[in-house]
PDB file of N, CA and C in Angstrom:
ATOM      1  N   UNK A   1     -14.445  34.190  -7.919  1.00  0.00           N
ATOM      2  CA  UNK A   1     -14.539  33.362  -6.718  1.00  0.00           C
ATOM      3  C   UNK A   1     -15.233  32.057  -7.090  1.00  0.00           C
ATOM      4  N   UNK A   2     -14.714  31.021  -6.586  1.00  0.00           N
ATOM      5  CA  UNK A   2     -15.594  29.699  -6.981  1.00  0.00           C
ATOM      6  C   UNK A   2     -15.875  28.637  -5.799  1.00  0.00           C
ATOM      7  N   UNK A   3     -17.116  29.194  -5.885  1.00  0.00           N
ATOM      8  CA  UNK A   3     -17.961  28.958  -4.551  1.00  0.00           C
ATOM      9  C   UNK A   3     -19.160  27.675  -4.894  1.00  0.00           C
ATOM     10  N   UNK A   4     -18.358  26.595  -5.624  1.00  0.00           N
ATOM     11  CA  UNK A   4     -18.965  25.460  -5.682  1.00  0.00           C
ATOM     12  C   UNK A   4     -19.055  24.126  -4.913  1.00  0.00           C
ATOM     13  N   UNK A   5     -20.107  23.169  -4.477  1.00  0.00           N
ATOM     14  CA  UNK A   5     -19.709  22.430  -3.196  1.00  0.00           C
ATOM     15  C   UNK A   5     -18.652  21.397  -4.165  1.00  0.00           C
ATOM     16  N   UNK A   6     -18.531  20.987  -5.128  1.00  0.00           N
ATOM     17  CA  UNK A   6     -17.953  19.876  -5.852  1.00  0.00           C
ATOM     18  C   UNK A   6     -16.775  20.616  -6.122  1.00  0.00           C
ATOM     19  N   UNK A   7     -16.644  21.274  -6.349  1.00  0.00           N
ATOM     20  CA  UNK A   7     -14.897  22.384  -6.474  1.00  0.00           C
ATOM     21  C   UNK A   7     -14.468  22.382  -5.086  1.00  0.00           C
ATOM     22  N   UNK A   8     -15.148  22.435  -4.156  1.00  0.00           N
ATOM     23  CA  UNK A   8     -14.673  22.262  -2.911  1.00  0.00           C
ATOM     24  C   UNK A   8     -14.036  20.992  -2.287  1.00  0.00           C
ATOM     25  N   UNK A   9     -15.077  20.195  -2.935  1.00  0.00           N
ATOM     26  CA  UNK A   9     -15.384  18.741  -2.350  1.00  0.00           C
ATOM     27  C   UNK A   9     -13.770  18.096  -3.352  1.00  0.00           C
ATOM     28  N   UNK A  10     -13.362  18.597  -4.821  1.00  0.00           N
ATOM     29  CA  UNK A  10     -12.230  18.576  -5.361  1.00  0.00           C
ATOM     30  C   UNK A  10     -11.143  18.875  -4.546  1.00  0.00           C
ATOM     31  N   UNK A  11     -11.100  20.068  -3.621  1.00  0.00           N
ATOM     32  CA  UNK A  11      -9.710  20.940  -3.416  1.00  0.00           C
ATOM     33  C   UNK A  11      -9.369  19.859  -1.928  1.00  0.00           C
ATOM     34  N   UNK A  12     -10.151  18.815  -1.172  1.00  0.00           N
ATOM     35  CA  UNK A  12      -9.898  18.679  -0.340  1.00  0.00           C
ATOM     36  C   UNK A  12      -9.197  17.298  -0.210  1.00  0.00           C
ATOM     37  N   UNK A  13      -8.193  17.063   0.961  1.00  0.00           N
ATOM     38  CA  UNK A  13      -7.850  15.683   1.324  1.00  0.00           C
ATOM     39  C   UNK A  13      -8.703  15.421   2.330  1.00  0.00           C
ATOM     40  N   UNK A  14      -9.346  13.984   3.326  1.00  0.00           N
ATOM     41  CA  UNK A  14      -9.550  13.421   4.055  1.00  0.00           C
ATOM     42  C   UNK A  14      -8.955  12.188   4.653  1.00  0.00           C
ATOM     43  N   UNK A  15      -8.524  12.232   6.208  1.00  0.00           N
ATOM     44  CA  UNK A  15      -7.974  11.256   6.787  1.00  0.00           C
ATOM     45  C   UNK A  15      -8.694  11.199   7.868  1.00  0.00           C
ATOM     46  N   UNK A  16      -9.568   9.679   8.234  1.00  0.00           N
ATOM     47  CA  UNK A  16      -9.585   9.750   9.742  1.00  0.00           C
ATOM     48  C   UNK A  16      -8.340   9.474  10.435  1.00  0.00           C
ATOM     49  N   UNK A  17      -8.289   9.437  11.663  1.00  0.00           N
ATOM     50  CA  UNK A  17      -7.783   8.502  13.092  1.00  0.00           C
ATOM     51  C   UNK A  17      -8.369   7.451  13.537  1.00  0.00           C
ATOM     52  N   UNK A  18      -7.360   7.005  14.456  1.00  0.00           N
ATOM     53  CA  UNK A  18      -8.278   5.656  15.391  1.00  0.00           C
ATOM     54  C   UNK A  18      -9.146   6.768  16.431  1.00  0.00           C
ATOM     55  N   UNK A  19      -9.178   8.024  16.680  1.00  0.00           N
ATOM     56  CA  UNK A  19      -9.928   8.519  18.143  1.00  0.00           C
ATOM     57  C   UNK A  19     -11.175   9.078  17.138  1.00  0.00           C
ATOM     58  N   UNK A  20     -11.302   8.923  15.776  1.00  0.00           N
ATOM     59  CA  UNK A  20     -12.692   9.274  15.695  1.00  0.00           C
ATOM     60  C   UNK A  20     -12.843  10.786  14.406  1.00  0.00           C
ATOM     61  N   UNK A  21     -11.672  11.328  14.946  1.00  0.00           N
ATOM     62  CA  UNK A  21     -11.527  12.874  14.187  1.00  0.00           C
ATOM     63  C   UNK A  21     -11.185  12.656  13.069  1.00  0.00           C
ATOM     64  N   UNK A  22     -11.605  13.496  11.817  1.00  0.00           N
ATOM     65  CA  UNK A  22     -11.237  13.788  10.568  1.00  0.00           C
ATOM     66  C   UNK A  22     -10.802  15.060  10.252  1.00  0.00           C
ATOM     67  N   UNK A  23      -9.645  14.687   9.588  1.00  0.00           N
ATOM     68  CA  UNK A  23      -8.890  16.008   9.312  1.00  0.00           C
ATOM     69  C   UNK A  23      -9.272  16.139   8.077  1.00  0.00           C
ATOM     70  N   UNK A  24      -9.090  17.078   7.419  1.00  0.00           N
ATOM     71  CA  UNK A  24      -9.422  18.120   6.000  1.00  0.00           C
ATOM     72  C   UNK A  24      -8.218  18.711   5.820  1.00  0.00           C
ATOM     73  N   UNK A  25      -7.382  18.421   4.767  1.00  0.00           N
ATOM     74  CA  UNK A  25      -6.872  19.419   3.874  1.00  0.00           C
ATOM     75  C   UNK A  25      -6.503  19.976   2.706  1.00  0.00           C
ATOM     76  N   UNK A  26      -5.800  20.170   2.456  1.00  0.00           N
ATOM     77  CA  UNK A  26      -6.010  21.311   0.974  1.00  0.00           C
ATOM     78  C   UNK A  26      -5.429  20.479  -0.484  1.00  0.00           C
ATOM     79  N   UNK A  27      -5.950  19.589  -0.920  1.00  0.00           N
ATOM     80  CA  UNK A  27      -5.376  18.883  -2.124  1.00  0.00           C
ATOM     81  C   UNK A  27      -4.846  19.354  -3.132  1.00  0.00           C
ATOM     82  N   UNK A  28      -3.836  18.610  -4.036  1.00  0.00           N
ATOM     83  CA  UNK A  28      -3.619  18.766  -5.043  1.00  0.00           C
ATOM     84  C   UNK A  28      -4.230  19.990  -6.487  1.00  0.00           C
ATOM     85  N   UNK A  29      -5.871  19.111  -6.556  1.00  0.00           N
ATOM     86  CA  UNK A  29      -6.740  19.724  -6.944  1.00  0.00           C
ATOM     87  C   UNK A  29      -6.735  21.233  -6.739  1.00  0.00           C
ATOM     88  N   UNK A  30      -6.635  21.210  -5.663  1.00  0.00           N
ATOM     89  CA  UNK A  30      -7.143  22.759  -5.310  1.00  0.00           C
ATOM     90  C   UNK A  30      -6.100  23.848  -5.813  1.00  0.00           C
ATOM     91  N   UNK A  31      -4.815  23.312  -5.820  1.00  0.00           N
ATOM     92  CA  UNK A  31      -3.962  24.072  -5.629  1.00  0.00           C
ATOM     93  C   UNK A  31      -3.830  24.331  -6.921  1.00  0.00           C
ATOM     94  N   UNK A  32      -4.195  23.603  -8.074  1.00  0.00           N
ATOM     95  CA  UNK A  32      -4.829  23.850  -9.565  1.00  0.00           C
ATOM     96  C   UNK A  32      -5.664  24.595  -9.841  1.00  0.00           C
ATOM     97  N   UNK A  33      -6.682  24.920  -8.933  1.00  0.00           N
ATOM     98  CA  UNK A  33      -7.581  25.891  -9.051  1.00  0.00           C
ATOM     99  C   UNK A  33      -7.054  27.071  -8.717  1.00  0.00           C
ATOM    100  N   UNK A  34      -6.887  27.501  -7.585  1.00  0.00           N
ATOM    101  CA  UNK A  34      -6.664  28.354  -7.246  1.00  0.00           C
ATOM    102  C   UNK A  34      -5.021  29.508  -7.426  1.00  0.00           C
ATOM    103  N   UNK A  35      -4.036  28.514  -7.855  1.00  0.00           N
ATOM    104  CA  UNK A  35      -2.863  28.854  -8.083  1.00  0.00           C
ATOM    105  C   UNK A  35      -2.029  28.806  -6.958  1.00  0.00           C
ATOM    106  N   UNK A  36      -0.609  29.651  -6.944  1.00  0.00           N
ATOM    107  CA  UNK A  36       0.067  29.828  -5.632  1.00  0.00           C
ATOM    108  C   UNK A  36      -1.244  30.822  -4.360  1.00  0.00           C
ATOM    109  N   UNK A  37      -0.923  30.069  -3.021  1.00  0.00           N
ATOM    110  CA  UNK A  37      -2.124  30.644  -2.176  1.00  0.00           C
ATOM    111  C   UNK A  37      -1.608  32.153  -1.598  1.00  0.00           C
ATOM    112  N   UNK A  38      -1.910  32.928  -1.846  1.00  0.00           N
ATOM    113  CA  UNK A  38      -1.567  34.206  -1.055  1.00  0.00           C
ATOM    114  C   UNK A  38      -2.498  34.439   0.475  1.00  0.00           C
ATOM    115  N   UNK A  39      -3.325  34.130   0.813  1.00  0.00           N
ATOM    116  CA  UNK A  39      -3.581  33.701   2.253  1.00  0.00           C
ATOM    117  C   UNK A  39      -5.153  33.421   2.836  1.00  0.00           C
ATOM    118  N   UNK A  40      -5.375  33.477   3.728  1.00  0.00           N
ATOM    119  CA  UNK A  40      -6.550  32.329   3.985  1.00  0.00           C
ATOM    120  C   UNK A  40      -7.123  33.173   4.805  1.00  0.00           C
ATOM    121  N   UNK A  41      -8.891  33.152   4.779  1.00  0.00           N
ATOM    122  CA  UNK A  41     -10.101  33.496   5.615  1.00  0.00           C
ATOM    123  C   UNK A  41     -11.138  32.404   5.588  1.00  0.00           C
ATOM    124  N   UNK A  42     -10.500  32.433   7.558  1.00  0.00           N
ATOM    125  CA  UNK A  42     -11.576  31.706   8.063  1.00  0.00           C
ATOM    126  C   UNK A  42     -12.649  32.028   8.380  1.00  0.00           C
ATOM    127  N   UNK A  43     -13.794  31.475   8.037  1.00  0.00           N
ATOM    128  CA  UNK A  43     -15.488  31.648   8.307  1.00  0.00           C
ATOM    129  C   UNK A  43     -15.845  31.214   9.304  1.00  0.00           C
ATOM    130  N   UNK A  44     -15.450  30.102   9.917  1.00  0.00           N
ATOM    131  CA  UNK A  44     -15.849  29.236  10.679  1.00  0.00           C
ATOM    132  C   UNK A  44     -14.858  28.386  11.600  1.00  0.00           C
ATOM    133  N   UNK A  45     -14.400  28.946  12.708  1.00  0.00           N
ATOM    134  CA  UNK A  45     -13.140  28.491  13.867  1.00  0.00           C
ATOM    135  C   UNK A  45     -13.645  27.742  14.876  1.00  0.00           C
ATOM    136  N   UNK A  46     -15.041  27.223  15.411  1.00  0.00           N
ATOM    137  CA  UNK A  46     -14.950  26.449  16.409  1.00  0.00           C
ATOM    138  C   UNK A  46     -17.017  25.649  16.156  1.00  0.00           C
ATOM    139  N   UNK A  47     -17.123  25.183  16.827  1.00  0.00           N
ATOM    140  CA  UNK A  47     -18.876  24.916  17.060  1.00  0.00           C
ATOM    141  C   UNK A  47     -19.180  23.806  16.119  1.00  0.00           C
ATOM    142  N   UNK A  48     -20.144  23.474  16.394  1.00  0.00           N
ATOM    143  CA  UNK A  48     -20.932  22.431  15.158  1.00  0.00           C
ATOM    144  C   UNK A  48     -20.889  23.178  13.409  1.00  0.00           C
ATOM    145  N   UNK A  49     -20.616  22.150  12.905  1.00  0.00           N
ATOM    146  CA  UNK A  49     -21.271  22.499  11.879  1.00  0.00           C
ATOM    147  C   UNK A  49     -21.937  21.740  11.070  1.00  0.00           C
ATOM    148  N   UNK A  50     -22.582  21.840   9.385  1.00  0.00           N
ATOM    149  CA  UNK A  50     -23.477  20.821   9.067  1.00  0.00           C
ATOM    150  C   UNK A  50     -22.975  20.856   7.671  1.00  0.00           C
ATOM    151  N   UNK A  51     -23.462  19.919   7.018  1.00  0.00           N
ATOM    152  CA  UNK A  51     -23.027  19.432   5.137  1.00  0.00           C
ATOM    153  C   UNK A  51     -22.791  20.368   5.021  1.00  0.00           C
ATOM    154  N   UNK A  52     -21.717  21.080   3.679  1.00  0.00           N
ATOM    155  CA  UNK A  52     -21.822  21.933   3.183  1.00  0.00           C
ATOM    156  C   UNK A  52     -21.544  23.322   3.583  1.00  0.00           C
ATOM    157  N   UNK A  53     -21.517  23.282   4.887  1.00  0.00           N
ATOM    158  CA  UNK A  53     -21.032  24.516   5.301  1.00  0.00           C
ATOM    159  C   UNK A  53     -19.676  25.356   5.538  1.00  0.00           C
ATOM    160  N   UNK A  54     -19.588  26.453   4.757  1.00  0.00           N
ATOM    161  CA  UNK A  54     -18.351  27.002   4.156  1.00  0.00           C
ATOM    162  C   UNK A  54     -17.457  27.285   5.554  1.00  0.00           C
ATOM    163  N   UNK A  55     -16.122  26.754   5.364  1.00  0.00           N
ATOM    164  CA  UNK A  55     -15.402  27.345   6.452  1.00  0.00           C
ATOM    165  C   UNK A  55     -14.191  27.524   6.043  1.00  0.00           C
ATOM    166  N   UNK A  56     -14.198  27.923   4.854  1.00  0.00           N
ATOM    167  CA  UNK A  56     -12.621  28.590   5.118  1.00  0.00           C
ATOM    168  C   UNK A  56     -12.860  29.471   3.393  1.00  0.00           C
ATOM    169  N   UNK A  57     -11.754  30.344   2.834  1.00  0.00           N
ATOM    170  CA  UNK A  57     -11.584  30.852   2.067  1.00  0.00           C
ATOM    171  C   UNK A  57     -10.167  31.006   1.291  1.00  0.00           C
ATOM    172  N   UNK A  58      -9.446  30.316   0.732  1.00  0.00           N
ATOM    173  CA  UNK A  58      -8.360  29.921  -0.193  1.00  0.00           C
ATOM    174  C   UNK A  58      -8.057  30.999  -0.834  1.00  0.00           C
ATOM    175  N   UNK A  59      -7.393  32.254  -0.888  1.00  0.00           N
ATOM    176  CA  UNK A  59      -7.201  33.218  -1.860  1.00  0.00           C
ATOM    177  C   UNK A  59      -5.967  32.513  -2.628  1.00  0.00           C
ATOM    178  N   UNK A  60      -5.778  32.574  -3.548  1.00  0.00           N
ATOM    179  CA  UNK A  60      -4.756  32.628  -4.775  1.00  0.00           C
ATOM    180  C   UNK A  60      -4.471  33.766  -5.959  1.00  0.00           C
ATOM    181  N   UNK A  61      -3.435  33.282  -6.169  1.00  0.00           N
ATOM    182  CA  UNK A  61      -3.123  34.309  -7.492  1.00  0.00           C
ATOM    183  C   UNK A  61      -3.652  33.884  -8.531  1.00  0.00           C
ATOM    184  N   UNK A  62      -4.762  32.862  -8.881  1.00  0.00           N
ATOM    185  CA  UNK A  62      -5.374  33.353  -9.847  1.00  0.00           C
ATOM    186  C   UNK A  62      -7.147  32.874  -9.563  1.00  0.00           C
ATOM    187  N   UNK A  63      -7.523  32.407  -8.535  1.00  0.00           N
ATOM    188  CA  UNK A  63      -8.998  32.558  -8.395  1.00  0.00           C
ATOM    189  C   UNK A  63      -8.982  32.439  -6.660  1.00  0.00           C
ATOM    190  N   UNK A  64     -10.502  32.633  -5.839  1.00  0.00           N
ATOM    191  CA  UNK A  64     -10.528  32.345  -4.902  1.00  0.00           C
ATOM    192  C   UNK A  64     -10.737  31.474  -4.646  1.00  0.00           C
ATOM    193  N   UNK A  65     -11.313  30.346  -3.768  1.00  0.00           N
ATOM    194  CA  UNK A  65     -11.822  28.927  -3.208  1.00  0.00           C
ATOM    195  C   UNK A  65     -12.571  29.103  -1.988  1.00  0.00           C
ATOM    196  N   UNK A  66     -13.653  28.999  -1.741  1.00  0.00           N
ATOM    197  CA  UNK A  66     -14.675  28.794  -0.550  1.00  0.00           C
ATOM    198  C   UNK A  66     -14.755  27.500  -0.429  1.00  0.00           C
ATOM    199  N   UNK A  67     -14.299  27.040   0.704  1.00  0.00           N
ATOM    200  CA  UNK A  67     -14.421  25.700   0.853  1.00  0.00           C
ATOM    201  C   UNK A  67     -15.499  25.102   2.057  1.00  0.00           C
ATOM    202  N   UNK A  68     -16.054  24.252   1.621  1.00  0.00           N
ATOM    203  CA  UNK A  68     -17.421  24.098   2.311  1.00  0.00           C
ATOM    204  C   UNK A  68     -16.867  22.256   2.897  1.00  0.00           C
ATOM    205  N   UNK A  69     -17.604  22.513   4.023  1.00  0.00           N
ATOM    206  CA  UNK A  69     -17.328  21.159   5.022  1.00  0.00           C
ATOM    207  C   UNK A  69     -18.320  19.665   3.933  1.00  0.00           C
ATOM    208  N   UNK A  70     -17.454  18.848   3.788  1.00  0.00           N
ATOM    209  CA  UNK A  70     -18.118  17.893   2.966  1.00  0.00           C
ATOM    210  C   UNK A  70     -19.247  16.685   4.458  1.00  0.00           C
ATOM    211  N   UNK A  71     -18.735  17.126   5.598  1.00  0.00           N
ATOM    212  CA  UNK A  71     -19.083  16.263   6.480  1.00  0.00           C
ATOM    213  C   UNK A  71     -19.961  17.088   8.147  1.00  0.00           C
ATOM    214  N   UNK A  72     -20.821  16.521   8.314  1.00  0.00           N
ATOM    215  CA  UNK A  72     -21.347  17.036   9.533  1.00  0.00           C
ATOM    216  C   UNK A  72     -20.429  17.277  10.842  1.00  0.00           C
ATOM    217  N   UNK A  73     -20.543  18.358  11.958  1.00  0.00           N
ATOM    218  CA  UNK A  73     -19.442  17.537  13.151  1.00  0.00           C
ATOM    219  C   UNK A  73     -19.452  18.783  13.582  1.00  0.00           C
ATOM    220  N   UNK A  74     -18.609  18.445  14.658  1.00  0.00           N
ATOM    221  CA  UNK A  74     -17.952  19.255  15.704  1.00  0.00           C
ATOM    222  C   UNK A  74     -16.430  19.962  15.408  1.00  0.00           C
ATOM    223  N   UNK A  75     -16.370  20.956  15.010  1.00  0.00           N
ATOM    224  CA  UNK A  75     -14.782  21.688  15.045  1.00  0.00           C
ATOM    225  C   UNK A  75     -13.969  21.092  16.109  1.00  0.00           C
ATOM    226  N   UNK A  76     -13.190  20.335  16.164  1.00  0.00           N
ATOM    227  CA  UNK A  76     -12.306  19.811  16.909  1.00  0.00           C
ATOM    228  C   UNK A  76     -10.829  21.033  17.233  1.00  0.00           C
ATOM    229  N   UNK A  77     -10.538  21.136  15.751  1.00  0.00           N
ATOM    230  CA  UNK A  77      -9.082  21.427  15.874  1.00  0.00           C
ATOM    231  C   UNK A  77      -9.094  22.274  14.484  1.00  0.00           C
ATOM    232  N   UNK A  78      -8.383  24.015  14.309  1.00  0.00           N
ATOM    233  CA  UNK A  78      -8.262  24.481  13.205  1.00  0.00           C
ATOM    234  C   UNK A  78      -6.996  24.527  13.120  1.00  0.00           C
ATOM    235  N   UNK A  79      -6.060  24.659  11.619  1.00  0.00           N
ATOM    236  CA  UNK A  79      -4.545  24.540  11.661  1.00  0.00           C
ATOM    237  C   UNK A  79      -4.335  26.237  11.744  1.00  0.00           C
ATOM    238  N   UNK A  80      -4.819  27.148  12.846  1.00  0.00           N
ATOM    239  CA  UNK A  80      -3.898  28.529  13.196  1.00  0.00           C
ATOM    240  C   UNK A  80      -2.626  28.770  12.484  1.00  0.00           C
ATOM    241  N   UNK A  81      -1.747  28.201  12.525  1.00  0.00           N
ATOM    242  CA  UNK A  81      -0.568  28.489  11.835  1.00  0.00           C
ATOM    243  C   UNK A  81      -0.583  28.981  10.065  1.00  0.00           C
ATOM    244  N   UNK A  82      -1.944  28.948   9.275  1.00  0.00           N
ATOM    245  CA  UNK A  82      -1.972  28.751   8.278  1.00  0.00           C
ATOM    246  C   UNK A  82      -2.533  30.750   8.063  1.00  0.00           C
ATOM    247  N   UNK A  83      -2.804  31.392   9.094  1.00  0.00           N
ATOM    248  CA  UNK A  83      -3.235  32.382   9.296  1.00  0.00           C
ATOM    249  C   UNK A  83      -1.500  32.756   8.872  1.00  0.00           C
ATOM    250  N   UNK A  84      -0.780  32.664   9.434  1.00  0.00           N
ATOM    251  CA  UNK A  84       0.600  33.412   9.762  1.00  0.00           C
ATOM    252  C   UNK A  84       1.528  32.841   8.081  1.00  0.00           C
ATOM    253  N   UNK A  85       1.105  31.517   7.752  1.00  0.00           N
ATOM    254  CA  UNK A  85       1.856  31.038   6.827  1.00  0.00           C
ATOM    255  C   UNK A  85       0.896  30.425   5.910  1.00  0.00           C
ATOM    256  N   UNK A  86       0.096  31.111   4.604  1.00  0.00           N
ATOM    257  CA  UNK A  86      -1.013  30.100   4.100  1.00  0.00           C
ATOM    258  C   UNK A  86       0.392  29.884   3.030  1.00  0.00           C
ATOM    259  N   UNK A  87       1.150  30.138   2.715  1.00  0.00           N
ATOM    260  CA  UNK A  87       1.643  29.219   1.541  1.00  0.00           C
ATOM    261  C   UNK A  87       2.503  28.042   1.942  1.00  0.00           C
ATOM    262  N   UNK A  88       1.945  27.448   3.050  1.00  0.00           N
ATOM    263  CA  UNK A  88       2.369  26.112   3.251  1.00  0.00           C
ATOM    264  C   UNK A  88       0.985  25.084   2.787  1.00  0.00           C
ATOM    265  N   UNK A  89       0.110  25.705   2.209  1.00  0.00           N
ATOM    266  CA  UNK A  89      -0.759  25.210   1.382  1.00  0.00           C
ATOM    267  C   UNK A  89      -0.395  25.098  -0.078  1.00  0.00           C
ATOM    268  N   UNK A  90       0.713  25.812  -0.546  1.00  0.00           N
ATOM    269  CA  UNK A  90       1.176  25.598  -2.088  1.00  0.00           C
ATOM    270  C   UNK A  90       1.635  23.941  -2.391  1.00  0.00           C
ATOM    271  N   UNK A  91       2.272  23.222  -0.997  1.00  0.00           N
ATOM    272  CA  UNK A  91       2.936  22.188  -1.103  1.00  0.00           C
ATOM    273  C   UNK A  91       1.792  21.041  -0.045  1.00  0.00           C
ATOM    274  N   UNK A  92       2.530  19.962  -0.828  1.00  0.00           N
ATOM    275  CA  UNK A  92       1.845  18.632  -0.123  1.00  0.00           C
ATOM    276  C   UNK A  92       2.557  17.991   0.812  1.00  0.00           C
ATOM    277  N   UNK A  93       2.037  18.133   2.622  1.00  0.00           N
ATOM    278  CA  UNK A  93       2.799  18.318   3.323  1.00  0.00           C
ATOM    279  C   UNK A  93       1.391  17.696   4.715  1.00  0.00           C
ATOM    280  N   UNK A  94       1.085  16.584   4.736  1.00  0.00           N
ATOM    281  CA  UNK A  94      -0.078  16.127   5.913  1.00  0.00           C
ATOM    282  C   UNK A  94      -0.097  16.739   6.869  1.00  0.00           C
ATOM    283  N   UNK A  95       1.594  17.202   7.189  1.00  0.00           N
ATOM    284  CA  UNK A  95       1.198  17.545   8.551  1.00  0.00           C
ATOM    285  C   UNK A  95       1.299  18.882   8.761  1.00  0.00           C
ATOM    286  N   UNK A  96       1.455  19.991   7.672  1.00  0.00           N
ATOM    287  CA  UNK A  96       1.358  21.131   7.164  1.00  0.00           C
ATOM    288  C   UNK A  96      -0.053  21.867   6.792  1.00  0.00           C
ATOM    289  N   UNK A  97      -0.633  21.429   5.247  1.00  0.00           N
ATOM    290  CA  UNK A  97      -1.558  21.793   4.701  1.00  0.00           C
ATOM    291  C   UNK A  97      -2.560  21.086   5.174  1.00  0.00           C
ATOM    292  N   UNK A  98      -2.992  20.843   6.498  1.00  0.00           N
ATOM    293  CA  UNK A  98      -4.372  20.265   6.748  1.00  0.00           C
ATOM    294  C   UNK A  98      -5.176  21.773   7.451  1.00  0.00           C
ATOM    295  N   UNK A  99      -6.397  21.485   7.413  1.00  0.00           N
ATOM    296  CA  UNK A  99      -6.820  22.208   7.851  1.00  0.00           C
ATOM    297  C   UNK A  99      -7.888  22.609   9.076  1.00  0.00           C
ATOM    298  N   UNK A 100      -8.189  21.722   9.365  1.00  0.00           N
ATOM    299  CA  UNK A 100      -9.585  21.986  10.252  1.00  0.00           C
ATOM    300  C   UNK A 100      -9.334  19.980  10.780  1.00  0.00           C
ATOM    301  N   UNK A 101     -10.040  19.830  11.974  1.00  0.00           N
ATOM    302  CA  UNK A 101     -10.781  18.776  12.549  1.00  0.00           C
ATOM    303  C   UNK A 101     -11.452  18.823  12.456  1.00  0.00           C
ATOM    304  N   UNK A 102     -12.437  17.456  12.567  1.00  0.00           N
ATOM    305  CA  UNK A 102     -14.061  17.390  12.556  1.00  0.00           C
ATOM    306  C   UNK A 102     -13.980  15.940  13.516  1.00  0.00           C
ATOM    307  N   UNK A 103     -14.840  16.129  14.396  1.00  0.00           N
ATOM    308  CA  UNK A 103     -15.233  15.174  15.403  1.00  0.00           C
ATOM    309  C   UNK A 103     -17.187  15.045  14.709  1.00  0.00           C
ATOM    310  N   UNK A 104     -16.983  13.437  14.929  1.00  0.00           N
ATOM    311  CA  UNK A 104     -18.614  13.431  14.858  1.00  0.00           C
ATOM    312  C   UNK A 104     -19.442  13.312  16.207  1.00  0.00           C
ATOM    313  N   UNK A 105     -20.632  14.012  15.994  1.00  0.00           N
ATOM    314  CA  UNK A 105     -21.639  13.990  17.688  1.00  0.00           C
ATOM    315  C   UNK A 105     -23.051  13.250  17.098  1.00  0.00           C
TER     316      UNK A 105
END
C-alpha cells in the first residue's frame, strides 16, 4: 500500500471553476503506480476536510493508493459512479476520472 502525501499529491489532477470548486482527479501518474484500477474505497464522502486528509483508496493490480486531499474545504461533490465503474480511472477522461469536489469555507 502506498500511503504517501507526495505519491498522492503525484496521482492527482486539479481544475478550478469560475463558482469557486476544485475538482480532483486521478492522473496519469497514478495510474503508473498503481496499475490497471480494480476498484475504489471511499474514506471520506461528504463534510469538511483538512490538508492531507485521506479520502479515497485506489486499488490496482499491482499496488494500492491512499489518496490524501492536497487542499483544505468542504466536500462539495463525490464522482459515485466510480463505486459501480472504477476502471474509468484506467483512462484520461475529465469528465470521467475526476473525483471528489472541494469548495473552500
Amino acid at each position: 500500500m502506498i500511503d504517501r502525501i507526495e505519491a498522492s499529491a503525484d496521482a492527482l489532477w486539479l481544475t478550478p471553476d469560475e463558482e469557486g470548486r476544485l475538482r480532483l482527479g486521478f492522473a496519469d501518474d497514478g495510474r503508473e503506480m498503481v496499475g490497471d484500477v480494480t476498484r475504489i474505497s471511499w474514506l471520506v464522502t461528504a463534510g469538511r476536510i483538512k490538508l492531507g486528509t485521506p479520502f479515497m483508496v485506489v486499488h490496482g493490480e499491482r499496488e494500492d493508493l491512499t489518496l490524501r486531499s492536497p487542499f483544505a474545504g468542504r466536500i462539495q461533490a463525490i464522482n459515485q459512479a466510480l463505486e459501480e465503474h472504477p476502471e474509468r480511472l484506467n483512462e484520461h477522461n475529465d469528465a470521467l476520472d475526476w473525483m471528489i469536489e472541494l469548495v473552500d469555507e
